[in-house]
N, C-alpha and C. Protein backbone atom coordinates (compact mmCIF):
# COMPACT_ATOMS: atom_id res chain seq x y z
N UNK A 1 9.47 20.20 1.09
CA UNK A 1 9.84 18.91 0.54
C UNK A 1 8.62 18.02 0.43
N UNK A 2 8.30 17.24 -0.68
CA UNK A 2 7.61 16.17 -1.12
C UNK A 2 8.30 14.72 -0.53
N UNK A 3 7.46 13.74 -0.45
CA UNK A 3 7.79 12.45 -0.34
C UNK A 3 7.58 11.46 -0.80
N UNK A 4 8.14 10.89 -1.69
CA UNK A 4 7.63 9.30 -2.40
C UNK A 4 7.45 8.46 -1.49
N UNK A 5 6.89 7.78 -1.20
CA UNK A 5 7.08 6.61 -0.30
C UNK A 5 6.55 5.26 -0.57
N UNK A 6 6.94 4.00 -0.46
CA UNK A 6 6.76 2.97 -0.69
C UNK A 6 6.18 1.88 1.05
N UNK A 7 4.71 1.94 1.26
CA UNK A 7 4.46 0.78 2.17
C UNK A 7 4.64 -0.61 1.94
N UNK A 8 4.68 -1.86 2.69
CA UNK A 8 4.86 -3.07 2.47
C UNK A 8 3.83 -3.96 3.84
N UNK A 9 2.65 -4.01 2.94
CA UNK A 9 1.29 -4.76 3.97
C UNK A 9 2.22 -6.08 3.90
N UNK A 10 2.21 -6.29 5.57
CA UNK A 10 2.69 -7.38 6.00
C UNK A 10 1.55 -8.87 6.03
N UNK A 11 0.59 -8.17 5.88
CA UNK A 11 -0.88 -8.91 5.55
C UNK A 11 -1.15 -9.85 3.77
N UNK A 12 -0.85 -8.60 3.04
CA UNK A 12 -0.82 -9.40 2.22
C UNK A 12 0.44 -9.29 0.80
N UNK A 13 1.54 -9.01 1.60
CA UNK A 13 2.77 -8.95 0.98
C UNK A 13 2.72 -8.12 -0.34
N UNK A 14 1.96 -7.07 0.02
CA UNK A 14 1.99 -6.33 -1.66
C UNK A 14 2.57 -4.66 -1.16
N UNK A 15 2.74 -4.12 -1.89
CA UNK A 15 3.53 -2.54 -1.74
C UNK A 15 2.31 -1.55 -2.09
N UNK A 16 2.28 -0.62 -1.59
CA UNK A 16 1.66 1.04 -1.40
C UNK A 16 2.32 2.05 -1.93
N UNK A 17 2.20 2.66 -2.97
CA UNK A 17 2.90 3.29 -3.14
C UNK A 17 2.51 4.61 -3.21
N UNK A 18 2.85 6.22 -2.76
CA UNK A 18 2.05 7.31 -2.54
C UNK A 18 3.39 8.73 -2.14
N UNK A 19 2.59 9.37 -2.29
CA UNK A 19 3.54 10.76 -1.93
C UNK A 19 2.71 11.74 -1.10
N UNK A 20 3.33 12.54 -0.38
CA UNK A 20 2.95 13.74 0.69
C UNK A 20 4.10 14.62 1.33
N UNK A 21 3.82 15.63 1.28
CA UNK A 21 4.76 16.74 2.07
C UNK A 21 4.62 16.39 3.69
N UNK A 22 4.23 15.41 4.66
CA UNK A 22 4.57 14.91 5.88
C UNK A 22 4.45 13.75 5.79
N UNK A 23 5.61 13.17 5.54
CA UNK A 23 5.94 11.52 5.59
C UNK A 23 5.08 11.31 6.94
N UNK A 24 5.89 11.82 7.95
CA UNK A 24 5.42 10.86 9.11
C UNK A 24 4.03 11.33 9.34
N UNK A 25 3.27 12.15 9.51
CA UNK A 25 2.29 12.45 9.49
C UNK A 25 1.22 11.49 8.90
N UNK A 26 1.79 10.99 7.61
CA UNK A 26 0.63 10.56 6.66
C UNK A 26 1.29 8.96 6.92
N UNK A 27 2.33 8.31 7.36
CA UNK A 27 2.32 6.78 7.72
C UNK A 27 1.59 6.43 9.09
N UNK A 28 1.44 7.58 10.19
CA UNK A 28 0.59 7.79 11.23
C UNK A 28 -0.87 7.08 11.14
N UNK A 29 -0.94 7.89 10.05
CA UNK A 29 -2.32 7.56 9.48
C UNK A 29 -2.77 6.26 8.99
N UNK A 30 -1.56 6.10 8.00
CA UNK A 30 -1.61 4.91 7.43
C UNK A 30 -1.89 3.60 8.55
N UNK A 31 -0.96 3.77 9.71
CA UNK A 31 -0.52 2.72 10.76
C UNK A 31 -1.82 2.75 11.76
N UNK A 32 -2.77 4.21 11.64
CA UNK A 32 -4.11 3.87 12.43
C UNK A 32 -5.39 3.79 11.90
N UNK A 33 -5.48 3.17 10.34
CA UNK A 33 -6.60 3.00 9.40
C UNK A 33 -7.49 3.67 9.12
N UNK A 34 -6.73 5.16 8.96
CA UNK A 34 -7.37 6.33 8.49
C UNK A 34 -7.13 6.49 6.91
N UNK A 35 -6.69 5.69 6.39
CA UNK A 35 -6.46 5.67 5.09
C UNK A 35 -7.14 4.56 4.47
N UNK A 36 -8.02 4.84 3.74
CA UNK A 36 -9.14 4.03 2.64
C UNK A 36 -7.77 3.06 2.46
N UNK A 37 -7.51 3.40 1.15
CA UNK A 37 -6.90 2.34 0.67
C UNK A 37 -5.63 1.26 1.00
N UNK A 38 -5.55 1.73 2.73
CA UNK A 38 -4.75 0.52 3.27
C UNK A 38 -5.31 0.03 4.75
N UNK A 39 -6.14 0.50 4.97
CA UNK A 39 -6.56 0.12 6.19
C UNK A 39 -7.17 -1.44 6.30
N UNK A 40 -7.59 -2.21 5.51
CA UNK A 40 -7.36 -3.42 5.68
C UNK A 40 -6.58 -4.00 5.27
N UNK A 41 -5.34 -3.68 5.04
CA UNK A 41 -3.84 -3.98 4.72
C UNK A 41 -2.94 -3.90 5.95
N UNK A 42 -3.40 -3.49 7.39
CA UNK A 42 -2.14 -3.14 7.82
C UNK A 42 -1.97 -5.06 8.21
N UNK A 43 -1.16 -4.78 9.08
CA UNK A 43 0.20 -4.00 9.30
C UNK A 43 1.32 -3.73 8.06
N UNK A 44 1.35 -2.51 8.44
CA UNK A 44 2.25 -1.91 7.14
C UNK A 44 3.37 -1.43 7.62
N UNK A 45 4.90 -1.58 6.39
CA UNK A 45 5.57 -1.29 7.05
C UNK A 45 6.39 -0.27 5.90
N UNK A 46 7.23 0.76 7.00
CA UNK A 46 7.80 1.81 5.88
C UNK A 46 8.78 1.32 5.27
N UNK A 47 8.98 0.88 3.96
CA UNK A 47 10.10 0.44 3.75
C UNK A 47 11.33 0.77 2.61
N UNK A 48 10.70 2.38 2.13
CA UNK A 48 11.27 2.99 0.70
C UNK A 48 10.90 4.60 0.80
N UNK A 49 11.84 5.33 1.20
CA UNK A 49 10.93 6.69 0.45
C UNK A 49 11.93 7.58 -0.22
N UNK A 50 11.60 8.49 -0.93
CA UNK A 50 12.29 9.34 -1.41
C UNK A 50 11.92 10.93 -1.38
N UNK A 51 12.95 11.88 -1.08
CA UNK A 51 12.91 13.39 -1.04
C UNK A 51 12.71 13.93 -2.19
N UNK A 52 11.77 14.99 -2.58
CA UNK A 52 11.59 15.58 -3.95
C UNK A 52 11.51 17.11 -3.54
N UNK A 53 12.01 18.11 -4.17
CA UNK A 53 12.03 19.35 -3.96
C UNK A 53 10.75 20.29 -4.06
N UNK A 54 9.90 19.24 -5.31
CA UNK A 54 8.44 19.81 -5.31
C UNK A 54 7.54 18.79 -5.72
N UNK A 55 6.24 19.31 -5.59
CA UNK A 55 5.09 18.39 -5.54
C UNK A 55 5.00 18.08 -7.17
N UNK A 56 5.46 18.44 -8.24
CA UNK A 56 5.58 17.91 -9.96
C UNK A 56 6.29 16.98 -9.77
N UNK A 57 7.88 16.86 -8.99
CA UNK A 57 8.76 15.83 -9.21
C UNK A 57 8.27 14.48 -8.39
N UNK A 58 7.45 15.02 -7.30
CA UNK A 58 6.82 13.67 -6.14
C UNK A 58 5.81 12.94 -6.72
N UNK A 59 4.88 13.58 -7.57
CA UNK A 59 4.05 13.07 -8.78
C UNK A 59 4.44 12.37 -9.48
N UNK A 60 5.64 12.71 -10.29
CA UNK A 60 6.44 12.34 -11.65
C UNK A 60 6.75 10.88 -11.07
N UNK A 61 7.70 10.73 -9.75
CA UNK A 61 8.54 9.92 -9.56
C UNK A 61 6.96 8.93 -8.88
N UNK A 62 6.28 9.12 -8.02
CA UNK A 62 5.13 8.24 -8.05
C UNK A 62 4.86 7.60 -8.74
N UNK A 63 4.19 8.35 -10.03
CA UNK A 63 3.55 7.44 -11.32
C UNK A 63 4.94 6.54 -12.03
N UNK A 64 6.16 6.75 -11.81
CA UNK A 64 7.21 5.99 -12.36
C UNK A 64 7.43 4.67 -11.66
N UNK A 65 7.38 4.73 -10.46
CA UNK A 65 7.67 3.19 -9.60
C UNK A 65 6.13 2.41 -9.47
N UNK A 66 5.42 3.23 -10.15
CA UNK A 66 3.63 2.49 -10.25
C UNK A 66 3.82 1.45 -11.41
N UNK A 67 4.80 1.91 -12.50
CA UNK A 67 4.82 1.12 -13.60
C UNK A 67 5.88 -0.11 -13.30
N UNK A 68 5.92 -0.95 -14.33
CA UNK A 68 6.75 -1.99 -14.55
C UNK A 68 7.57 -1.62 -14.02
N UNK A 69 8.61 -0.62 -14.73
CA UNK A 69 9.51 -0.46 -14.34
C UNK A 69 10.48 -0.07 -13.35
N UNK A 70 9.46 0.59 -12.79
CA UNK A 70 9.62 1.12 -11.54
C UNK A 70 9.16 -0.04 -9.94
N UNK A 71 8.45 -0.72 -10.67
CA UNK A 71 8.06 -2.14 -9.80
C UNK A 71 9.98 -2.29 -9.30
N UNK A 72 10.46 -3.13 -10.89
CA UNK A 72 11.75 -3.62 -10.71
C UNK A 72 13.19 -2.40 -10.34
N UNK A 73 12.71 -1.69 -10.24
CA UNK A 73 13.49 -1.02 -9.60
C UNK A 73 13.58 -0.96 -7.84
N UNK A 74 12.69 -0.98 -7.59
CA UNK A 74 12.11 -1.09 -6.32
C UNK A 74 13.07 -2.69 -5.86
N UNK A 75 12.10 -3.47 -6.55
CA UNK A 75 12.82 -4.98 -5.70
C UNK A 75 14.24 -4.80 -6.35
N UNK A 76 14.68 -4.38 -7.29
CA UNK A 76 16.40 -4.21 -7.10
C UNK A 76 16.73 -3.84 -6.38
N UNK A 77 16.47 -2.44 -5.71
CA UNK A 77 16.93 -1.66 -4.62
C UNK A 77 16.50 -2.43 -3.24
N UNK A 78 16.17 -2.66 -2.83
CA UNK A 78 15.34 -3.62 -2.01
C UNK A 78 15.37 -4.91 -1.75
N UNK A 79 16.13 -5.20 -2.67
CA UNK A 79 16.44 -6.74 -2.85
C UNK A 79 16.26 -7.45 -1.68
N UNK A 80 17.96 -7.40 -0.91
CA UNK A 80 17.70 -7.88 0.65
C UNK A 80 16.65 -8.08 1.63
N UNK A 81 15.84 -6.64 1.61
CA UNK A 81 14.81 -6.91 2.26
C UNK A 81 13.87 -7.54 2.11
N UNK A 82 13.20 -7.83 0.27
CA UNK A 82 12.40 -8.21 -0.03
C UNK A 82 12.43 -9.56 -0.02
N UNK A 83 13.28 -10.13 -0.28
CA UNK A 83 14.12 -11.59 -0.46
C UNK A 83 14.33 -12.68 0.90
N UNK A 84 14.15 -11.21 1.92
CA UNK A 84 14.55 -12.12 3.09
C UNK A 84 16.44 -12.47 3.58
């Protein structure tokens, strides 16, 4: 299994968005600033992911919530949380 996943830097209120075959493994990382592109972002928090059967569909669905549209999909789904 693949993983979409969506972070939320509590630092500077913006989203992460990324995929990997060990979720927890790779938010580990994320949460001990072994990751370039969030480590002066933390604290980060997990707040979206999704299961993909293979690494084409974890790609596919990545580059989809990177766009516009997939932005507003996100805070639809998310609403509550994002909103407060």
């Amino acid at each position: 299994m693949y993983y979409v996943y969506v972070l939320f830097s509590k630092k500077d209120s913006k989203r992460y968005i990324g995929y990997i075959n060990n979720l927890k493994l790779r938010f580990e990382h994320h949460q001990k600033g072994k990751v370039e592109s969030t480590k002066n972002r933390r604290p980060l928090s997990l707040i979206y992911y999704e299961a993909c059967l293979n690494q084409q569909d974890a790609t596919y669905r990545e580059k989809y919530l990177k766009t516009y549209h997939g932005s507003m999909f996100i805070k639809k789904r998310l609403k509550s949380y994002l909103t407060g």
